[in-house]
C-alpha atoms as a PDB file:
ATOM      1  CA  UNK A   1      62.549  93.330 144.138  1.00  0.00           C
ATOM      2  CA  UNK A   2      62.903  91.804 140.869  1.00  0.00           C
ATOM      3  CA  UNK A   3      63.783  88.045 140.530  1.00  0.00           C
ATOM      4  CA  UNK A   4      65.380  86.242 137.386  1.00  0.00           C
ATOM      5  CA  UNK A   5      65.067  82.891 136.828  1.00  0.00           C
ATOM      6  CA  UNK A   6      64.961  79.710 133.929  1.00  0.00           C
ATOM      7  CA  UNK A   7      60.904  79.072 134.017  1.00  0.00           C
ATOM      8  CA  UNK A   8      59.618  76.065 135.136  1.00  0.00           C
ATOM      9  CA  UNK A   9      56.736  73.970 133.668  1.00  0.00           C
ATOM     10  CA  UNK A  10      54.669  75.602 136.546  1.00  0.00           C
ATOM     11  CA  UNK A  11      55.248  78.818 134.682  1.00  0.00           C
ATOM     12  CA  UNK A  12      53.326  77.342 131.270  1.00  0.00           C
ATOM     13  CA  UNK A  13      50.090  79.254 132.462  1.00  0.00           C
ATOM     14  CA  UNK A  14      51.679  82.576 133.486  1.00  0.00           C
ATOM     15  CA  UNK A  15      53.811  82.177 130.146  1.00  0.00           C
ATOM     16  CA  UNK A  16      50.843  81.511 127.954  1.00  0.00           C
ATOM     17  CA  UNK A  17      48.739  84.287 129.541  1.00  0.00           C
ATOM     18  CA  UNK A  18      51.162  86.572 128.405  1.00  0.00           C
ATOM     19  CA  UNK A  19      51.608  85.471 124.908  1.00  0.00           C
ATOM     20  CA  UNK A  20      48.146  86.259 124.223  1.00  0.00           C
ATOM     21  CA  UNK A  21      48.676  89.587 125.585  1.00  0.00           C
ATOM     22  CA  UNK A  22      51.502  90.551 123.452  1.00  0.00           C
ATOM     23  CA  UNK A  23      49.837  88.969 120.394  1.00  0.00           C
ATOM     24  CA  UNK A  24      46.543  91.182 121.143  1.00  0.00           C
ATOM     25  CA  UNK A  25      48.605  94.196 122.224  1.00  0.00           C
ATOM     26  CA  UNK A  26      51.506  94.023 118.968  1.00  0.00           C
ATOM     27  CA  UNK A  27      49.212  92.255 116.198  1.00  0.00           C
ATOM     28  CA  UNK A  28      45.115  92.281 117.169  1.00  0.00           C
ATOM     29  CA  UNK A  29      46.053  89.150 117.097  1.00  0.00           C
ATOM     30  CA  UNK A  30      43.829  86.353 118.896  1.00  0.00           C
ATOM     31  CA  UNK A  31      46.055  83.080 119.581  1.00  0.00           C
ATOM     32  CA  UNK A  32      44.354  80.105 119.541  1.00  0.00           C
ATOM     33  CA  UNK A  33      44.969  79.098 123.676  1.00  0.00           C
ATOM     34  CA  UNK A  34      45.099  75.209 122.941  1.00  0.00           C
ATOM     35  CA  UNK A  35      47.714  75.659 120.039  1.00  0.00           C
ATOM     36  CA  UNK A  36      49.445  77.853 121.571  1.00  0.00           C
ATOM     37  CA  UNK A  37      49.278  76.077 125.353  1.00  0.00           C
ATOM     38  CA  UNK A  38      51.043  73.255 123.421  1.00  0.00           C
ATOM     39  CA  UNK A  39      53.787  75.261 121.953  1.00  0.00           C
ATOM     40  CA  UNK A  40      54.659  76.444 124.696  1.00  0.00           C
ATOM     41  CA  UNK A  41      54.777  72.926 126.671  1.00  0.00           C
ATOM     42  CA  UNK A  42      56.787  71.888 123.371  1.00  0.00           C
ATOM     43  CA  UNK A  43      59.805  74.037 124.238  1.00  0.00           C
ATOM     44  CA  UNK A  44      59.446  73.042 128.418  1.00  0.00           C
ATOM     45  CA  UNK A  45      59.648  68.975 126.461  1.00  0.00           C
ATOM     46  CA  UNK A  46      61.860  69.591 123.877  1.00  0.00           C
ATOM     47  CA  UNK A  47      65.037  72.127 125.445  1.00  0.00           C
ATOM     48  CA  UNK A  48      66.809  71.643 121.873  1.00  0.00           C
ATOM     49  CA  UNK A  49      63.964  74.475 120.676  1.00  0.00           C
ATOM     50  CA  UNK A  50      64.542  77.108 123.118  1.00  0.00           C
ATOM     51  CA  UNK A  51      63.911  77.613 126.990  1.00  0.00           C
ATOM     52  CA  UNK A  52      61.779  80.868 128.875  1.00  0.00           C
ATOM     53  CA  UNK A  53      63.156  83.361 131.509  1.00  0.00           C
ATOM     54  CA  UNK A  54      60.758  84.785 133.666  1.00  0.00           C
ATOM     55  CA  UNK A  55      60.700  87.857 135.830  1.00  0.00           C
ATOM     56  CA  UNK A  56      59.008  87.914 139.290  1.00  0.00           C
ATOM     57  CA  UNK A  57      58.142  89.597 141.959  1.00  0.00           C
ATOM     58  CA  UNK A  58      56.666  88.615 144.832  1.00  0.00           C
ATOM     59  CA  UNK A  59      57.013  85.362 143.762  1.00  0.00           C
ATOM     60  CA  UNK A  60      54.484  85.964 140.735  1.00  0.00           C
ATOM     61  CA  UNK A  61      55.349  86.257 137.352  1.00  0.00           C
ATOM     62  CA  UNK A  62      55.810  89.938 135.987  1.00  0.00           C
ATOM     63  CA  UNK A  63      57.171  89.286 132.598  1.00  0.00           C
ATOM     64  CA  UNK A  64      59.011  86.304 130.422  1.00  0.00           C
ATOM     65  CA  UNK A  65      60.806  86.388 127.255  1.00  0.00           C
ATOM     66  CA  UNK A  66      61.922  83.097 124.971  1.00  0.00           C
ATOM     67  CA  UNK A  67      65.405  82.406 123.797  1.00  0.00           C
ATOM     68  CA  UNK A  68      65.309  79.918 120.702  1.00  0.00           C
ATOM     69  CA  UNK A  69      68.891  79.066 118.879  1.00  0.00           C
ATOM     70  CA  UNK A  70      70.052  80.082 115.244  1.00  0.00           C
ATOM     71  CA  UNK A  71      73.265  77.743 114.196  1.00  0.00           C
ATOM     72  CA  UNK A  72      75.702  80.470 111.977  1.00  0.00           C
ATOM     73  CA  UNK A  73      77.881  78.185 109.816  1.00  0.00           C
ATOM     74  CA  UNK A  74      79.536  81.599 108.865  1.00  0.00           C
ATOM     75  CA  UNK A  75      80.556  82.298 112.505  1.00  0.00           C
ATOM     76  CA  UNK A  76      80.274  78.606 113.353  1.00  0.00           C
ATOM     77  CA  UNK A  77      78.197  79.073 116.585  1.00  0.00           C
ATOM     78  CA  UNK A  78      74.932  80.069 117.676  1.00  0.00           C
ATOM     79  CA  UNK A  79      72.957  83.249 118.097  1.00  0.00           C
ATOM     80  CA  UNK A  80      70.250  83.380 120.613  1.00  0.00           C
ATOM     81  CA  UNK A  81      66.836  84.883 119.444  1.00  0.00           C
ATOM     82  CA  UNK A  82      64.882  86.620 122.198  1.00  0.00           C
ATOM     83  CA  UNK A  83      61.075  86.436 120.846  1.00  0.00           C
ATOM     84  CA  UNK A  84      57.548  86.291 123.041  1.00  0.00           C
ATOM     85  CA  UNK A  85      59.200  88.800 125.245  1.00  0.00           C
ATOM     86  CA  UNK A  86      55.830  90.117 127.607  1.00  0.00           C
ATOM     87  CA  UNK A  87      55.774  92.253 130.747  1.00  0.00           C
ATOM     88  CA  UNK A  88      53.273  93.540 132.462  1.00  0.00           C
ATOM     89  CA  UNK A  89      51.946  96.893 131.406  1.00  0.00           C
ATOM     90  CA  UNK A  90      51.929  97.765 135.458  1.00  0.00           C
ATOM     91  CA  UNK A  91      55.638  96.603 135.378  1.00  0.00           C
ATOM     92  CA  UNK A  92      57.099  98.413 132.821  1.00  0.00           C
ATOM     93  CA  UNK A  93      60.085 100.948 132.850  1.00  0.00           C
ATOM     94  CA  UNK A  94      60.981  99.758 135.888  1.00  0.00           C
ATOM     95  CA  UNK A  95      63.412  97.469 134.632  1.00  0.00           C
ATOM     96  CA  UNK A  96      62.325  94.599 134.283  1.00  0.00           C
ATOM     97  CA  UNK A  97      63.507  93.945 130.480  1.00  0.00           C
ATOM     98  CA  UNK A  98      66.802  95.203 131.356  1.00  0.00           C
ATOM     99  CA  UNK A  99      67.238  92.557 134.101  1.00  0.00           C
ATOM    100  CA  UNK A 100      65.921  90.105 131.914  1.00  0.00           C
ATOM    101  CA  UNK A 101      68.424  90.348 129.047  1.00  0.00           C
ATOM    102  CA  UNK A 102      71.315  91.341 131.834  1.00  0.00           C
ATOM    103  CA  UNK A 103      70.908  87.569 132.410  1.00  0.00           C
ATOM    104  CA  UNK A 104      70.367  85.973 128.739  1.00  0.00           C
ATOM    105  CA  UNK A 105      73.583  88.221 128.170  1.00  0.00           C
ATOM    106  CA  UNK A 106      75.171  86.381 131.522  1.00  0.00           C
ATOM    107  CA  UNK A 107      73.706  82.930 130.307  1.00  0.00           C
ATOM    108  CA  UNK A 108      75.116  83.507 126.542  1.00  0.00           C
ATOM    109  CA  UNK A 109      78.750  84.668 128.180  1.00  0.00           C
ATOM    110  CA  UNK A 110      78.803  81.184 130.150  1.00  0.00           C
ATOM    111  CA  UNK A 111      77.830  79.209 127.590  1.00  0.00           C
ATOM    112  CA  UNK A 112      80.527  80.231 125.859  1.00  0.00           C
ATOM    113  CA  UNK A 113      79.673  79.151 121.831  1.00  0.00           C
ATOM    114  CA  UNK A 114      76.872  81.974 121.589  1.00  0.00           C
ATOM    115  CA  UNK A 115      78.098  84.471 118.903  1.00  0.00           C
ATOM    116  CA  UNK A 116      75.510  87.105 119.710  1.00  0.00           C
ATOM    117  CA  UNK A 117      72.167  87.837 120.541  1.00  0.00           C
ATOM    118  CA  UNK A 118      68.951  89.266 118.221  1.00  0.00           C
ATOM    119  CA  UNK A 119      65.388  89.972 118.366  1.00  0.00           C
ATOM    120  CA  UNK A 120      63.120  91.436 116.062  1.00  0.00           C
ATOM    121  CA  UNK A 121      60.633  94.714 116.489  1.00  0.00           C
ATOM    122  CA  UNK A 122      58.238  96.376 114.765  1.00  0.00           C
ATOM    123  CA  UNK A 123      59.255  99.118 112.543  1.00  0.00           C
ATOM    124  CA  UNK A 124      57.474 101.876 114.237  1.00  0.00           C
ATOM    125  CA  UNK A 125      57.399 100.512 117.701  1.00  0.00           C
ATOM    126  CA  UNK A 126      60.140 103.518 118.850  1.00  0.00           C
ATOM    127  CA  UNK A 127      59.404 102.694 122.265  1.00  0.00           C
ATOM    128  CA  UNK A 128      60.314  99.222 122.194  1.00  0.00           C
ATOM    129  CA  UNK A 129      63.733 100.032 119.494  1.00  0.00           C
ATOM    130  CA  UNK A 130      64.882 103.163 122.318  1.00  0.00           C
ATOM    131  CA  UNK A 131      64.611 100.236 125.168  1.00  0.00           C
ATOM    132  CA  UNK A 132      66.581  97.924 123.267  1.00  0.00           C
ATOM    133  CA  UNK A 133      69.461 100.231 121.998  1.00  0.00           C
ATOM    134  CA  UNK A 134      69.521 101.560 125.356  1.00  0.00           C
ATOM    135  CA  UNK A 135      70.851  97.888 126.255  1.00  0.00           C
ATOM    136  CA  UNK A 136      73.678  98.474 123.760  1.00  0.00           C
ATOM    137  CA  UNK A 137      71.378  96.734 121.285  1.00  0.00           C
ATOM    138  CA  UNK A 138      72.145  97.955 117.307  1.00  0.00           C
ATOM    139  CA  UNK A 139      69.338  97.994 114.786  1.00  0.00           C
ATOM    140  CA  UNK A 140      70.795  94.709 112.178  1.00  0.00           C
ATOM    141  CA  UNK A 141      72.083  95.417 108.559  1.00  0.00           C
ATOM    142  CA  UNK A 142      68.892  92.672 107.616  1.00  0.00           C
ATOM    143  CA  UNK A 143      65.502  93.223 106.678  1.00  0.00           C
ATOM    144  CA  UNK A 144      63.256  90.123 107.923  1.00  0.00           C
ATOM    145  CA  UNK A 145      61.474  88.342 105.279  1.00  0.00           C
ATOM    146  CA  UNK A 146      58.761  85.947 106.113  1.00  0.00           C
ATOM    147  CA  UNK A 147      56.249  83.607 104.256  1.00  0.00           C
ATOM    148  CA  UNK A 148      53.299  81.771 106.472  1.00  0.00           C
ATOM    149  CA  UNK A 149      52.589  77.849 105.408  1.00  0.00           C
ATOM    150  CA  UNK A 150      49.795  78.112 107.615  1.00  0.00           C
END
Protein backbone atom coordinates (compact mmCIF):
# COMPACT_ATOMS: atom_id res chain seq x y z
CA UNK A 1 0.00 0.00 0.00
CA UNK A 2 0.97 3.41 -0.77
CA UNK A 3 1.56 5.98 2.07
CA UNK A 4 1.47 9.93 1.77
CA UNK A 5 3.06 11.98 3.98
CA UNK A 6 4.94 15.79 4.66
CA UNK A 7 8.82 14.46 4.63
CA UNK A 8 10.78 14.69 7.47
CA UNK A 9 14.47 15.75 7.78
CA UNK A 10 15.11 11.91 7.99
CA UNK A 11 13.89 11.86 4.43
CA UNK A 12 16.94 14.45 3.21
CA UNK A 13 18.94 11.27 1.99
CA UNK A 14 16.10 9.39 0.27
CA UNK A 15 15.07 12.96 -1.17
CA UNK A 16 18.51 13.79 -2.42
CA UNK A 17 19.08 10.31 -3.90
CA UNK A 18 16.35 10.93 -6.03
CA UNK A 19 17.14 14.32 -7.25
CA UNK A 20 20.16 13.06 -8.78
CA UNK A 21 18.20 10.49 -10.45
CA UNK A 22 15.79 12.71 -12.11
CA UNK A 23 18.57 15.19 -12.99
CA UNK A 24 20.61 12.17 -14.72
CA UNK A 25 17.43 10.59 -16.10
CA UNK A 26 15.62 14.28 -17.55
CA UNK A 27 18.96 16.39 -18.21
CA UNK A 28 22.44 14.03 -18.22
CA UNK A 29 22.70 16.09 -15.69
CA UNK A 30 25.28 15.33 -12.74
CA UNK A 31 24.25 17.40 -9.46
CA UNK A 32 26.84 18.32 -7.41
CA UNK A 33 25.68 15.97 -4.01
CA UNK A 34 27.09 18.61 -1.42
CA UNK A 35 25.23 21.60 -3.17
CA UNK A 36 22.54 19.98 -3.69
CA UNK A 37 22.43 17.98 -0.02
CA UNK A 38 22.26 21.62 1.24
CA UNK A 39 19.41 22.76 -0.83
CA UNK A 40 17.57 20.41 0.06
CA UNK A 41 18.24 20.81 4.02
CA UNK A 42 17.54 24.64 3.09
CA UNK A 43 13.85 24.05 2.38
CA UNK A 44 13.55 21.27 5.67
CA UNK A 45 15.24 24.96 7.66
CA UNK A 46 13.62 27.46 5.91
CA UNK A 47 9.49 26.20 5.35
CA UNK A 48 8.87 29.85 3.79
CA UNK A 49 10.74 28.15 0.45
CA UNK A 50 8.73 25.15 -0.01
CA UNK A 51 8.23 21.72 1.88
CA UNK A 52 8.59 17.75 0.20
CA UNK A 53 5.86 15.00 0.08
CA UNK A 54 7.04 11.67 -0.04
CA UNK A 55 5.52 8.41 -1.11
CA UNK A 56 6.23 5.10 0.73
CA UNK A 57 5.81 1.86 0.93
CA UNK A 58 6.83 -0.37 3.25
CA UNK A 59 7.90 2.27 5.17
CA UNK A 60 10.69 3.25 2.48
CA UNK A 61 10.58 5.99 0.30
CA UNK A 62 9.19 5.27 -3.33
CA UNK A 63 8.97 8.71 -4.71
CA UNK A 64 8.85 12.64 -3.46
CA UNK A 65 7.92 15.69 -5.22
CA UNK A 66 8.59 19.58 -3.90
CA UNK A 67 5.94 22.21 -3.59
CA UNK A 68 7.61 25.81 -3.57
CA UNK A 69 5.08 29.04 -3.52
CA UNK A 70 4.52 31.71 -6.37
CA UNK A 71 2.66 35.00 -4.74
CA UNK A 72 0.01 36.20 -7.87
CA UNK A 73 -0.67 39.89 -7.11
CA UNK A 74 -3.15 39.47 -10.11
CA UNK A 75 -5.16 36.76 -8.28
CA UNK A 76 -3.81 37.95 -4.93
CA UNK A 77 -2.84 34.44 -3.60
CA UNK A 78 -0.47 31.81 -4.17
CA UNK A 79 0.11 29.05 -6.67
CA UNK A 80 1.94 26.01 -5.61
CA UNK A 81 4.78 24.76 -7.98
CA UNK A 82 5.31 21.00 -7.92
CA UNK A 83 9.15 20.61 -9.15
CA UNK A 84 11.89 17.64 -8.19
CA UNK A 85 9.00 15.31 -8.55
CA UNK A 86 11.05 11.51 -8.60
CA UNK A 87 9.63 8.00 -8.34
CA UNK A 88 11.05 5.04 -8.65
CA UNK A 89 11.33 3.56 -12.09
CA UNK A 90 10.10 0.04 -10.28
CA UNK A 91 7.16 2.17 -8.90
CA UNK A 92 5.79 3.73 -11.67
CA UNK A 93 2.19 3.56 -13.19
CA UNK A 94 1.09 2.24 -10.28
CA UNK A 95 -0.03 5.35 -8.92
CA UNK A 96 2.04 6.69 -7.06
CA UNK A 97 2.08 10.37 -8.72
CA UNK A 98 -1.55 10.34 -8.69
CA UNK A 99 -1.66 9.83 -4.89
CA UNK A 100 0.90 12.25 -4.52
CA UNK A 101 -0.79 15.27 -6.11
CA UNK A 102 -4.41 13.79 -4.76
CA UNK A 103 -2.86 15.17 -1.53
CA UNK A 104 -0.96 18.56 -2.62
CA UNK A 105 -4.53 19.08 -4.26
CA UNK A 106 -6.11 18.14 -0.55
CA UNK A 107 -3.29 20.29 1.18
CA UNK A 108 -3.90 23.39 -1.38
CA UNK A 109 -7.98 22.98 -0.76
CA UNK A 110 -7.27 23.33 3.17
CA UNK A 111 -5.10 25.92 2.99
CA UNK A 112 -7.51 27.75 1.52
CA UNK A 113 -5.42 31.02 -0.23
CA UNK A 114 -3.81 28.62 -2.98
CA UNK A 115 -5.17 29.82 -6.39
CA UNK A 116 -3.93 26.81 -8.31
CA UNK A 117 -1.34 24.48 -8.84
CA UNK A 118 1.62 24.22 -11.83
CA UNK A 119 4.57 22.33 -12.80
CA UNK A 120 6.65 22.41 -15.67
CA UNK A 121 7.66 19.39 -18.31
CA UNK A 122 9.66 18.88 -21.00
CA UNK A 123 8.29 19.52 -24.35
CA UNK A 124 8.55 16.09 -25.71
CA UNK A 125 8.29 14.16 -22.53
CA UNK A 126 4.49 12.80 -23.77
CA UNK A 127 4.65 10.36 -21.14
CA UNK A 128 5.05 12.60 -18.36
CA UNK A 129 2.29 15.56 -20.16
CA UNK A 130 -0.50 12.24 -20.69
CA UNK A 131 0.11 11.51 -16.71
CA UNK A 132 -0.43 14.94 -15.80
CA UNK A 133 -3.56 15.82 -17.96
CA UNK A 134 -4.85 12.62 -16.92
CA UNK A 135 -4.99 14.39 -13.33
CA UNK A 136 -7.18 17.08 -14.91
CA UNK A 137 -3.91 18.95 -15.41
CA UNK A 138 -4.11 21.62 -18.69
CA UNK A 139 -0.99 22.39 -20.66
CA UNK A 140 -0.56 26.66 -19.51
CA UNK A 141 -1.14 29.52 -22.09
CA UNK A 142 2.94 30.42 -20.99
CA UNK A 143 6.04 29.50 -22.48
CA UNK A 144 8.87 29.30 -19.63
CA UNK A 145 11.73 31.52 -20.12
CA UNK A 146 14.83 31.08 -18.14
CA UNK A 147 18.36 32.72 -17.82
CA UNK A 148 21.17 30.84 -15.45
CA UNK A 149 23.43 33.42 -13.16
CA UNK A 150 25.36 30.51 -12.41
Amino acid sequence: MIKIRLAQPSDLAAIVEFNMAMAHETERKKLDRAVLTRGVQAVFEGPTRGFYIVAEADSKPIGSLLVTPEWSDWRNGTFWWIQSLYVLPQWRRQGVFRSLYVFVKELARQEGTIRGLRLYVERNNSVARACYEKQGMNPSIYTLYEQSLE
